[in-house]
Structures are given as structure tokens and as C-alpha cells.
C-alpha atoms as a PDB file:
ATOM      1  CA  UNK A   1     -55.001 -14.067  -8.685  1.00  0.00           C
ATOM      2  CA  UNK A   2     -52.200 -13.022 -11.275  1.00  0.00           C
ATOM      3  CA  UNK A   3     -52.998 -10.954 -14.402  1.00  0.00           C
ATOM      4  CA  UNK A   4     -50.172 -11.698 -16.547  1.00  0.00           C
ATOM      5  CA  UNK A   5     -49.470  -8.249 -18.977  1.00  0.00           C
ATOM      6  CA  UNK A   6     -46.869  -7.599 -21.880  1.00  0.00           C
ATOM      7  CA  UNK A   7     -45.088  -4.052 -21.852  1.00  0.00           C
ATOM      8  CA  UNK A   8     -45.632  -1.724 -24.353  1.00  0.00           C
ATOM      9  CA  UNK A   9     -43.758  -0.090 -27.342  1.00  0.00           C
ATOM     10  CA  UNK A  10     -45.150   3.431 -25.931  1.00  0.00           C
ATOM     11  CA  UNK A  11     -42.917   4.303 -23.465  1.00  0.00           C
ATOM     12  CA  UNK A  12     -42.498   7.601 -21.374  1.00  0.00           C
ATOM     13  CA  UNK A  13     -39.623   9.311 -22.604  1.00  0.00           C
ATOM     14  CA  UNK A  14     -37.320   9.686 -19.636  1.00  0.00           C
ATOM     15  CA  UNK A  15     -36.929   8.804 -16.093  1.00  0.00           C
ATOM     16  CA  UNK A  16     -36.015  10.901 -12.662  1.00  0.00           C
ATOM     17  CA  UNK A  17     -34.940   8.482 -10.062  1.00  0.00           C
ATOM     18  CA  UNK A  18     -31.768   6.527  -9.322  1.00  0.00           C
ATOM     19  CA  UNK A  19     -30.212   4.059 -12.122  1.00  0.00           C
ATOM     20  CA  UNK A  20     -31.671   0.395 -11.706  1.00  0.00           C
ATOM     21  CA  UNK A  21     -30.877  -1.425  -8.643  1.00  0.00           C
ATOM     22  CA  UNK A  22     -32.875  -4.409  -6.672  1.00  0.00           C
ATOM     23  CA  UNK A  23     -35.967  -5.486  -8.518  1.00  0.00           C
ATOM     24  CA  UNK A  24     -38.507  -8.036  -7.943  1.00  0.00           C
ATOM     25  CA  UNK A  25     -37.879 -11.824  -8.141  1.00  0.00           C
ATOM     26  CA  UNK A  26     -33.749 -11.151  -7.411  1.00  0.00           C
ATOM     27  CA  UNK A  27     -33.053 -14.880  -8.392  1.00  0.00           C
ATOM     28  CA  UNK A  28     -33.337 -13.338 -12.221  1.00  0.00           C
ATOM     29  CA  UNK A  29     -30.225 -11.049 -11.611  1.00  0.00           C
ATOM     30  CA  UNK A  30     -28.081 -13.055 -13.027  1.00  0.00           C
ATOM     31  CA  UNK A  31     -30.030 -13.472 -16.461  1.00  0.00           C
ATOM     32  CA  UNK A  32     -31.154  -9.742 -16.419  1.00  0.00           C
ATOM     33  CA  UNK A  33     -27.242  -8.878 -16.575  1.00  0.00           C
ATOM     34  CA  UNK A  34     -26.625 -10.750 -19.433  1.00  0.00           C
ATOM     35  CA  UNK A  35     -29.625  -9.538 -21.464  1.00  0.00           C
ATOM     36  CA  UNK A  36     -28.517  -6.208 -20.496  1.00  0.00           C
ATOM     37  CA  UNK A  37     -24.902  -6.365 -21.419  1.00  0.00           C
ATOM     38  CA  UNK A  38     -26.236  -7.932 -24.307  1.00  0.00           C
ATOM     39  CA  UNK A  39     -28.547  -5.269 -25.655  1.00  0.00           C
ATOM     40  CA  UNK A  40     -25.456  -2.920 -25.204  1.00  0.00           C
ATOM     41  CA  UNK A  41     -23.044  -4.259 -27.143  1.00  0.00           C
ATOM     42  CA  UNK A  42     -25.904  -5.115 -30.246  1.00  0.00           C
ATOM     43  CA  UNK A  43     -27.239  -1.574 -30.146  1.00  0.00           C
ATOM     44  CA  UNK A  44     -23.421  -0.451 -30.754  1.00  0.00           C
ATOM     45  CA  UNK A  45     -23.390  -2.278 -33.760  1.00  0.00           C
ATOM     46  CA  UNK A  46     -23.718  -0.937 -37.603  1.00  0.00           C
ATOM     47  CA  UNK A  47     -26.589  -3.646 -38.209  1.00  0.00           C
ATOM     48  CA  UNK A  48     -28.178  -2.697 -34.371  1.00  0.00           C
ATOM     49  CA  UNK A  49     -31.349  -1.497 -36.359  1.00  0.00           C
ATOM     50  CA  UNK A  50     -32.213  -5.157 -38.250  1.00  0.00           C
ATOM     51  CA  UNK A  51     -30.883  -7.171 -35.387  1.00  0.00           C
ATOM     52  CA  UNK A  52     -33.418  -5.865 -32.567  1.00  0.00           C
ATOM     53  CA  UNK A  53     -35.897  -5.228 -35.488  1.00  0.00           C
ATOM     54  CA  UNK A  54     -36.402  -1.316 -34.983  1.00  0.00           C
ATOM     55  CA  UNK A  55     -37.174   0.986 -38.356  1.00  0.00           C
ATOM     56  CA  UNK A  56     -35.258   4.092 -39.310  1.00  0.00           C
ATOM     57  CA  UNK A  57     -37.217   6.109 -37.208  1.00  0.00           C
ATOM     58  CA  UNK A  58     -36.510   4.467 -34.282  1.00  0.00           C
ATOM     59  CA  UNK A  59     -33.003   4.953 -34.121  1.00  0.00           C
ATOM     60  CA  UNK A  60     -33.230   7.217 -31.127  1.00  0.00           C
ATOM     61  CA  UNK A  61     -33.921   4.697 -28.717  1.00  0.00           C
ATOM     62  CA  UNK A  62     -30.311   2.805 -29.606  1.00  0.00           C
ATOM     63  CA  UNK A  63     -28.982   5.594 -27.541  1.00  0.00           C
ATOM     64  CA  UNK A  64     -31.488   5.303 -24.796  1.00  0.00           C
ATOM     65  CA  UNK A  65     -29.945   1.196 -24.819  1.00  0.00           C
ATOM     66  CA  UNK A  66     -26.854   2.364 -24.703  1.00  0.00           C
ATOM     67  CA  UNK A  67     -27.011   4.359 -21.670  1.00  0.00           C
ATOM     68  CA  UNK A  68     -29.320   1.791 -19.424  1.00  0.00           C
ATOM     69  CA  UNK A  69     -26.829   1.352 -16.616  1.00  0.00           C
ATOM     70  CA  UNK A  70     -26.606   4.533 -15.692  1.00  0.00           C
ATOM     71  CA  UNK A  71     -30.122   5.990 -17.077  1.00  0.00           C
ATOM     72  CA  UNK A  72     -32.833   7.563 -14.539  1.00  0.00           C
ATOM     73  CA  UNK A  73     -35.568   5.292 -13.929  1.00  0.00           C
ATOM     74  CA  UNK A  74     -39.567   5.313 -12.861  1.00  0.00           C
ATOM     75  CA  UNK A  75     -42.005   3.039 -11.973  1.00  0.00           C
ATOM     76  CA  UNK A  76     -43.058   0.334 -14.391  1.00  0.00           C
ATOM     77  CA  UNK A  77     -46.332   2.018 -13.416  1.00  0.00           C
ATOM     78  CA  UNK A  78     -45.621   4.660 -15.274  1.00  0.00           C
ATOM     79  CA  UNK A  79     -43.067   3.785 -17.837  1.00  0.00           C
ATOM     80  CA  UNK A  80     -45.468   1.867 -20.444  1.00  0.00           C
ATOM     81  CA  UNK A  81     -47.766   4.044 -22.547  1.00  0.00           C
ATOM     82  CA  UNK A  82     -49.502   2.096 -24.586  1.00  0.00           C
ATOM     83  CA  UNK A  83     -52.916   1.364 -25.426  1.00  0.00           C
ATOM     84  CA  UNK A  84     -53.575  -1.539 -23.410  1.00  0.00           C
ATOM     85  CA  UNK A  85     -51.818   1.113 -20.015  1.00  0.00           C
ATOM     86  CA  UNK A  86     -53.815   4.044 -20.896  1.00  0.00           C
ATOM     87  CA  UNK A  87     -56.608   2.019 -20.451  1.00  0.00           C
ATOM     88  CA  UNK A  88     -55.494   0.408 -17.675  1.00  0.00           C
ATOM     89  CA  UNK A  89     -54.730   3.557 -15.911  1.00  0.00           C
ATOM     90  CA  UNK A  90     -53.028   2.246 -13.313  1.00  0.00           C
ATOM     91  CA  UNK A  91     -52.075   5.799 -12.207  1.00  0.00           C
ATOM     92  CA  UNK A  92     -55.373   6.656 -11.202  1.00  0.00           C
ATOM     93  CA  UNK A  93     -56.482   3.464  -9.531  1.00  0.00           C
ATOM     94  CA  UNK A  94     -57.883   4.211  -5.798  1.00  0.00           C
ATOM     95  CA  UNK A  95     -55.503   2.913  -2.783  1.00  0.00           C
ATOM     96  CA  UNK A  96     -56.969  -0.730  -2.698  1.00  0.00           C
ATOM     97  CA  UNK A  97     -57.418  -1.179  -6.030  1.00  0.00           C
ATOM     98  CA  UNK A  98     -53.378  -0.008  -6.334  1.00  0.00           C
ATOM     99  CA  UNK A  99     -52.421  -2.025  -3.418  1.00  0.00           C
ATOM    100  CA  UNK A 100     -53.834  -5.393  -5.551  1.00  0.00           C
ATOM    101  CA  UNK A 101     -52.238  -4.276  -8.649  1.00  0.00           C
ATOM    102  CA  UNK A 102     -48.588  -4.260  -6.626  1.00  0.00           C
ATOM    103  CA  UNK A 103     -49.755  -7.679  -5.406  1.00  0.00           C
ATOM    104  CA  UNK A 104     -51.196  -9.161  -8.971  1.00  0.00           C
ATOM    105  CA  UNK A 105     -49.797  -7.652 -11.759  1.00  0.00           C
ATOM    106  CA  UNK A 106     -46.566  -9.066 -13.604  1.00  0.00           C
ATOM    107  CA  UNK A 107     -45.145  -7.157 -16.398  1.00  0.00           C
ATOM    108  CA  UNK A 108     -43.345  -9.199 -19.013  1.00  0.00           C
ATOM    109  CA  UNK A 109     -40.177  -7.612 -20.745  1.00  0.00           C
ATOM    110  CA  UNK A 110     -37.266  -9.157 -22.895  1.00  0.00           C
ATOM    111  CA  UNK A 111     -35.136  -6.692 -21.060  1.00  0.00           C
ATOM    112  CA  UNK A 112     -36.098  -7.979 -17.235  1.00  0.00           C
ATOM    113  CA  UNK A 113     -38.059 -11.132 -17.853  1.00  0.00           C
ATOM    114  CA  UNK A 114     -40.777 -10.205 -15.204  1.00  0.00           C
ATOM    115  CA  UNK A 115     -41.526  -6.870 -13.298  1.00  0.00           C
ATOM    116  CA  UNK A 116     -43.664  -5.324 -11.053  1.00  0.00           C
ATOM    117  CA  UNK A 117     -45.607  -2.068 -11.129  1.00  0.00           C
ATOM    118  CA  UNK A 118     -43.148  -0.237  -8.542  1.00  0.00           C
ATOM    119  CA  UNK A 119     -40.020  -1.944  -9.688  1.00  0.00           C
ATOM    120  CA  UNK A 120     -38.043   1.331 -11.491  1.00  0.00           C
ATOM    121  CA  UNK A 121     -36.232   0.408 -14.512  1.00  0.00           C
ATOM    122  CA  UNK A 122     -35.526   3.155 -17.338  1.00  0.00           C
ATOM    123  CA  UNK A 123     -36.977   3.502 -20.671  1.00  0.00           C
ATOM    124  CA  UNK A 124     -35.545   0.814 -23.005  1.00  0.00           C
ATOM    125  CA  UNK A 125     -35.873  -0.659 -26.624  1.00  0.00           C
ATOM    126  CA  UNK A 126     -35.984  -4.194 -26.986  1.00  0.00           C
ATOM    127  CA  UNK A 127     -38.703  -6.961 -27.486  1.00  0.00           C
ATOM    128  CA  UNK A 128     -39.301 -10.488 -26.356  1.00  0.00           C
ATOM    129  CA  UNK A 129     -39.563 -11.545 -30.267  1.00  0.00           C
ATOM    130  CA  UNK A 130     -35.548 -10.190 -30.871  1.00  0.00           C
ATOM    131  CA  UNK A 131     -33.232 -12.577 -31.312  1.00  0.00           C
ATOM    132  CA  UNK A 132     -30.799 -11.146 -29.526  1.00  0.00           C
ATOM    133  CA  UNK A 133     -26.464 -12.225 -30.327  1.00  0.00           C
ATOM    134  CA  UNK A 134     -25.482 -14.035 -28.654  1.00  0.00           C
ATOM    135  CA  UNK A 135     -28.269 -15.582 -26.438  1.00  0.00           C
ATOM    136  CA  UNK A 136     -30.949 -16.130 -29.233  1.00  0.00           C
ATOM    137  CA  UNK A 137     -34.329 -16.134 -28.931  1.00  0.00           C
ATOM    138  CA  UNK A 138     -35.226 -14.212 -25.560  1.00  0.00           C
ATOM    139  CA  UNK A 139     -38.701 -16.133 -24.704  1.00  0.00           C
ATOM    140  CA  UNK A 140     -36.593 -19.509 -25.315  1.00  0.00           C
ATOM    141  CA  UNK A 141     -33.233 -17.872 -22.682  1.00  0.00           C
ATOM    142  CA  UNK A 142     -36.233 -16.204 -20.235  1.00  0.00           C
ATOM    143  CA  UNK A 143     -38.485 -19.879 -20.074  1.00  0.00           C
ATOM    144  CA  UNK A 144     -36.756 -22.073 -17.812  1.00  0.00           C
ATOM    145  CA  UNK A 145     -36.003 -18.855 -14.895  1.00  0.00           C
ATOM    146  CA  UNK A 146     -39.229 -17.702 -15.146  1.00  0.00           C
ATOM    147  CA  UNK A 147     -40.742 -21.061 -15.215  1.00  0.00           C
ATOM    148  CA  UNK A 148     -38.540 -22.313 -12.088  1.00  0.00           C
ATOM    149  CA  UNK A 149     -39.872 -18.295  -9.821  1.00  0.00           C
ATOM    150  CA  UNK A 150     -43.256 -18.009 -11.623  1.00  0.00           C
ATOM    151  CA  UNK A 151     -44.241 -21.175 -11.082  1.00  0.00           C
ATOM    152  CA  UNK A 152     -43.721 -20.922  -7.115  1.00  0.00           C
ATOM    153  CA  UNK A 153     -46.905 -18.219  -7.418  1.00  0.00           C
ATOM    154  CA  UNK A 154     -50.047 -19.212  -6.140  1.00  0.00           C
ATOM    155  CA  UNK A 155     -53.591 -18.088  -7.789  1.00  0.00           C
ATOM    156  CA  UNK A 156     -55.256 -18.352 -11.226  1.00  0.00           C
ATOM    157  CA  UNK A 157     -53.643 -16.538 -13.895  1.00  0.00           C
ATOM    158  CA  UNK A 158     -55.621 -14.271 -15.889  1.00  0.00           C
ATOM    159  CA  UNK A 159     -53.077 -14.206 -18.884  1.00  0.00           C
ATOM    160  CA  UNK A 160     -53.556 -11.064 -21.060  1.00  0.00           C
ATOM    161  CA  UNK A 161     -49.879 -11.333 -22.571  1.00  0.00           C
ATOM    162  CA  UNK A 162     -49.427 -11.129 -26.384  1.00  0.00           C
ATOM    163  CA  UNK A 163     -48.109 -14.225 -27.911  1.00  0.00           C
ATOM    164  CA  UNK A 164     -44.503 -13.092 -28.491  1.00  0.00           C
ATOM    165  CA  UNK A 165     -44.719 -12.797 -24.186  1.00  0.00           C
ATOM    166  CA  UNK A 166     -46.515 -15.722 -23.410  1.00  0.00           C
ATOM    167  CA  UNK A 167     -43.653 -18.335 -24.691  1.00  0.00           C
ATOM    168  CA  UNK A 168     -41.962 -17.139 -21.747  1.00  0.00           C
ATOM    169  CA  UNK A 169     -44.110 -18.639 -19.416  1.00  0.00           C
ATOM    170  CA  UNK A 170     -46.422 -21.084 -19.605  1.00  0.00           C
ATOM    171  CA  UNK A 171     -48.693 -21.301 -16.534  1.00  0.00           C
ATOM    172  CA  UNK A 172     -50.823 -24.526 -17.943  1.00  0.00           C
ATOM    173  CA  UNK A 173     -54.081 -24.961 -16.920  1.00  0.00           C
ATOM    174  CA  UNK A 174     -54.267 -22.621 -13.851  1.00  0.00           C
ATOM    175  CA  UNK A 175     -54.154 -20.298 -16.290  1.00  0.00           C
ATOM    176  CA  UNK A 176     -57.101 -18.579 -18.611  1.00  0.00           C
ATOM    177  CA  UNK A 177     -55.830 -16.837 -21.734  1.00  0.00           C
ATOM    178  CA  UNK A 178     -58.297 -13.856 -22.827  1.00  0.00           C
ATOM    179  CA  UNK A 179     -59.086 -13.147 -26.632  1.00  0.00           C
ATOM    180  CA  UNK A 180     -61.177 -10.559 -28.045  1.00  0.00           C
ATOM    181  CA  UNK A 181     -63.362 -10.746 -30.890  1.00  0.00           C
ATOM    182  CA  UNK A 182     -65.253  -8.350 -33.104  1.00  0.00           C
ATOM    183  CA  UNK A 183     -68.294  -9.419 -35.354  1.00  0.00           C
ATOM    184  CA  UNK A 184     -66.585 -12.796 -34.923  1.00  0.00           C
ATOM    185  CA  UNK A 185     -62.587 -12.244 -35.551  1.00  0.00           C
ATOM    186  CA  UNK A 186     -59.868 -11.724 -33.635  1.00  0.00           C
ATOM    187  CA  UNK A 187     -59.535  -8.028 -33.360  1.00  0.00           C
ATOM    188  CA  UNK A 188     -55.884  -6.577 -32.102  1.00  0.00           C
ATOM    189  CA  UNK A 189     -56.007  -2.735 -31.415  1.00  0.00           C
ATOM    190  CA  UNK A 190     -59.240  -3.184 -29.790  1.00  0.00           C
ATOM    191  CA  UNK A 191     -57.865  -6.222 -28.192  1.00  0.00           C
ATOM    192  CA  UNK A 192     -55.073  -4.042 -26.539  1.00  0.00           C
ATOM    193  CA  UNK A 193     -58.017  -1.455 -25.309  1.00  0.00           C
ATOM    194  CA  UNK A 194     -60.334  -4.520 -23.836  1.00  0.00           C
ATOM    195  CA  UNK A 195     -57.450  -6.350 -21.998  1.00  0.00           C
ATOM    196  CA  UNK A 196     -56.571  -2.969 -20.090  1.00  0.00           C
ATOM    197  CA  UNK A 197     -60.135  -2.364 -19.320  1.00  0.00           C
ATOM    198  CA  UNK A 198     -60.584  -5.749 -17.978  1.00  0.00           C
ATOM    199  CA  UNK A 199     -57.291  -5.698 -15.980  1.00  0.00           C
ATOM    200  CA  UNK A 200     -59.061  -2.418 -14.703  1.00  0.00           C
ATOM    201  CA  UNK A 201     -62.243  -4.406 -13.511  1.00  0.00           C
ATOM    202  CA  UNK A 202     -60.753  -6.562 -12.035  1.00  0.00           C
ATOM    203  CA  UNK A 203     -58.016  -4.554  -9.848  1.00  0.00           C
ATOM    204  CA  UNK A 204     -61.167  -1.968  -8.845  1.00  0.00           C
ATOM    205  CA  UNK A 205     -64.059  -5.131  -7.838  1.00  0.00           C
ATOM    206  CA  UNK A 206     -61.695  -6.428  -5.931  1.00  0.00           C
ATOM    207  CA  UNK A 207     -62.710  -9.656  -7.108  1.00  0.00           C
ATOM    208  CA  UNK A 208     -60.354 -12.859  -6.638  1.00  0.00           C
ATOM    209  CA  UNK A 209     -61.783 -15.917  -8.691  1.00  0.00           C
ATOM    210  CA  UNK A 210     -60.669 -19.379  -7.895  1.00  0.00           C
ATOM    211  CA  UNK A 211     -61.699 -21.005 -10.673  1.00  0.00           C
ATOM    212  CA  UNK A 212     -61.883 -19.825 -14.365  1.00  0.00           C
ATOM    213  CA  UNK A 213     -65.486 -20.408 -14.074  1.00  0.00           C
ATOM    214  CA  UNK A 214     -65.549 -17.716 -11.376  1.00  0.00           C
ATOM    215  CA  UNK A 215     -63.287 -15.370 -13.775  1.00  0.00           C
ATOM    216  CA  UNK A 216     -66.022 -15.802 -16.238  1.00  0.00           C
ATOM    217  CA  UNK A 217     -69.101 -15.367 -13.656  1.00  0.00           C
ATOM    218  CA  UNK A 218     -67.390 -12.289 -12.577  1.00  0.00           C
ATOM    219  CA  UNK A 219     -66.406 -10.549 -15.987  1.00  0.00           C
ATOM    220  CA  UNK A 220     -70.097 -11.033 -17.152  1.00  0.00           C
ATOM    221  CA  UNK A 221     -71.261  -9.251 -13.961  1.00  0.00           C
ATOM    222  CA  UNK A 222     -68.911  -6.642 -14.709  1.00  0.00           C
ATOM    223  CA  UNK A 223     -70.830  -6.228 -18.280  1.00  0.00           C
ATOM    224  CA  UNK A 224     -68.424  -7.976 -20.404  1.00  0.00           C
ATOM    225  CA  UNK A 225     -69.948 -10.654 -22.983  1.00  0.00           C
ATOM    226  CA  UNK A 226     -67.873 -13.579 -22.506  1.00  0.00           C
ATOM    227  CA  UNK A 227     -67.435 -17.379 -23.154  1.00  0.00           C
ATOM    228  CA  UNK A 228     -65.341 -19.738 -21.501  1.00  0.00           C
ATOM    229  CA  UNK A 229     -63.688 -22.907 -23.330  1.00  0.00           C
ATOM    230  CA  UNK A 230     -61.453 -25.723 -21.388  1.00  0.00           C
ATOM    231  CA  UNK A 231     -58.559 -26.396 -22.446  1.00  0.00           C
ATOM    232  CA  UNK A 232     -58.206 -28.696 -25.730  1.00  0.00           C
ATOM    233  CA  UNK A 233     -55.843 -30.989 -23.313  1.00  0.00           C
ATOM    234  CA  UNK A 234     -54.007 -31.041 -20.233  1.00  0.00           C
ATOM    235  CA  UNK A 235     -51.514 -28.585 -18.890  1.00  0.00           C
ATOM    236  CA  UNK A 236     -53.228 -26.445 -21.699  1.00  0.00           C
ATOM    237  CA  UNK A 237     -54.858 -22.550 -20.284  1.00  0.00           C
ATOM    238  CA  UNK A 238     -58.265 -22.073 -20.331  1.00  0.00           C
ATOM    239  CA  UNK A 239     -59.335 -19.469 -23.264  1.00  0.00           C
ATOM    240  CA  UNK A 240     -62.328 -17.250 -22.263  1.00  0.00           C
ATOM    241  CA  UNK A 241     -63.211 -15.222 -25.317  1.00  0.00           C
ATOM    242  CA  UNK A 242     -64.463 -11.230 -24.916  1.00  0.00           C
ATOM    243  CA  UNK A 243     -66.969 -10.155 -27.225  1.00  0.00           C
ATOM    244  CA  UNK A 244     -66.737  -6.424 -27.860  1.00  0.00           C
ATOM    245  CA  UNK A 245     -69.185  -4.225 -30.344  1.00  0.00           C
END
């Protein structure tokens, strides 16, 4: 099994290890250099703000881009912060339940295209919505890499990206996309909260479904209210909709 994840805008603030070296899926290098060199060069210019679509008040992390070579760096583990991480927790996950989170968890990133939880990188700014001069979009530049390693992954994909991730890979219908509703809508704090506790259930049962009807089987044993629709056609995910009160 995969659980697919997005990163997070809450990030911890600094690192303490060695600048970035080797990370996961190597055959990306050559596309993480570009983004990278890329991000530089835009967060030195006098637009940098609009173009990677950052507020006033987030003019900090431009400097944090522009020193991303040579920046300390920690565990993806610990680097994202967000709501969906917190409740996640991946920090306090027992030795097994750690050991299949190393194994099933990909973090998306605009930056790196695809991480694990022990790669190190350093704290960054930059999403997978930015059109970023002069590659463009990054989900359209990240698609056919990802596609061509990703793909090469066995297991069913529990996807519990964000849209602006999931266009940069597109598992098809090994793969079962999780919404959460409230009182009948799509809810998206909460949504962020559900997907980390589910992530969490899964990583700590130690459950391994083959089939999105097992996902589904298992998920309502853990307590979560949950309905499973096929996909509306072929090479489509799977959507399996969480009910929260």
C-alpha cells in the first residue's frame, strides 16, 4: 500500500543536519536541479512575491529559498507542520508502525517532486500550484518523471493529496482518492485533520488492503463512516468518501 500526502505550508523553522544530498527516487535529480535553480533565481527577483504567490508577510521565506543549497536540513518527518502532520504524528508512531510509514508514505512537493519521510531536505517556500519562470506549471514539468518512477510502485494507493498535488501523478484506478464531508459538503480544514488521522490508522493497524473494497472494510472497522464509489470510467481512482460529525 501507498498513502499518497501533500506537504504543508507549516513548516519547522530551521534545520541541523548536512545541506541536501542523495534523496529517494535519484532518477528525479536531474529535474529537482532545475526546479531548484529555478526557485533561486525567481525569489531574487523584485516581483518574487506575485510570481510564487506568497503575501507580504511571507517575505521571510524568499531568504530561506535563497539559501537552499547550502541550508541545514531534517527529516521530511519532521519538516511539515501542518494540520494534516500534527495529526498524523508521525513522530510519535511506535517502531512498526514507523518502519511502514518509511515504506508507504510519499510526500509530494513542487520543490522535490516526491519524498520520503527520512529523506532531509531544508525548509523551503514554494508550491505545486506556482508557475514557476521558466518551466511553467510545476504539476505539468513534475507529471511525466513521476509518472515514468511512481508508476514502477506496486500496491493500492490511498491518495490523500490536495488537488493542486494530485495533477502530478495520476495513479488511475489502483488508486482510491479520500474526501471528507460534513453534514453533507466538502469540508477542508477538517478535511486536513481526517486525512492525517486516517494516514495514522492505517500506519498503526498495520493493515495492507488489496482492494479498495478492503480499504473501505478496514477504515469502517477502524470507526470511520465511509462510502466507497467506483470510478465514473476507466483509468479513473476510486473515491471513498469520510463522513465526519
Amino acid at each position: 500500500m501507498l498513502i499518497l500526502l501533500p506537504p504543508s505550508e507549516g513548516k519547522a523553522s530551521e534545520g541541523s543536519g548536512p545541506p541536501v544530498g542523495e534523496l529517494s527516487f535519484a532518477s528525479l535529480s536531474k529535474h529537482r536541479t532545475r526546479v531548484l535553480n529555478a526557485l533561486i533565481r525567481a525569489s531574487k527577483r523584485r516581483d518574487a512575491l506575485e510570481t510564487l504567490g506568497l503575501t507580504p508577510g511571507l517575505a521571510g521565506e524568499l531568504a530561506k529559498n535563497l539559501e537552499l543549497k547550502t541550508a541545514p536540513t531534517l527529516p521530511a518527518a519532521d519538516l511539515y507542520t501542518g494540520v494534516l502532520y500534527d495529526n498524523l504524528g508521525l513522530g510519535t508512531l511506535d517502531g512498526e508502525a514507523r518502519s511502514r510509514a518509511e515504506e508507504s508514505v510519499l510526500i509530494f512537493s513542487g520543490l522535490w517532486g516526491v519524498v520520503r519521510i527520512n529523506d532531509r531536505i531544508p525548509p523551503y517556500r514554494l508550491s505545486m500550484g506556482v508557475s514557476l519562470p521558466p518551466i511553467g506549471g510545476l504539476a505539468a514539468f513534475w507529471r511525466p518523471a513521476l509518472t515514468k518512477e511512481l508508476d514502477r510502485l506496486p500496491g493500492l494507493v490511498v491518495d490523500l493529496r490536495s488537488a493542486t498535488y494530485a495533477g502530478a501523478w495520476q495513479p488511475g484506478d489502483r488508486a482510491i482518492t479520500v474526501r471528507v464531508f460534513r453534514d453533507g459538503k466538502v469540508v477542508s480544514h477538517m478535511a486536513k485533520a481526517t486525512r492525517g488521522v486516517i494516514a495514522r490508522a492505517l500506519l498503526e493497524s498495520g493493515a495492507d488492503p488489496v482492494t479498495p473494497d478492503e480499504l473501505a472494510k478496514q477504515l469502517s472497522d477502524l470507526g470511520h463512516a465511509v462510502e466507497l464509489s467506483a470510478p465514473s470510467r476507466p483509468t479513473r481512482p476510486w473515491t471513498l468518501d469520510v463522513n465526519v460529525t
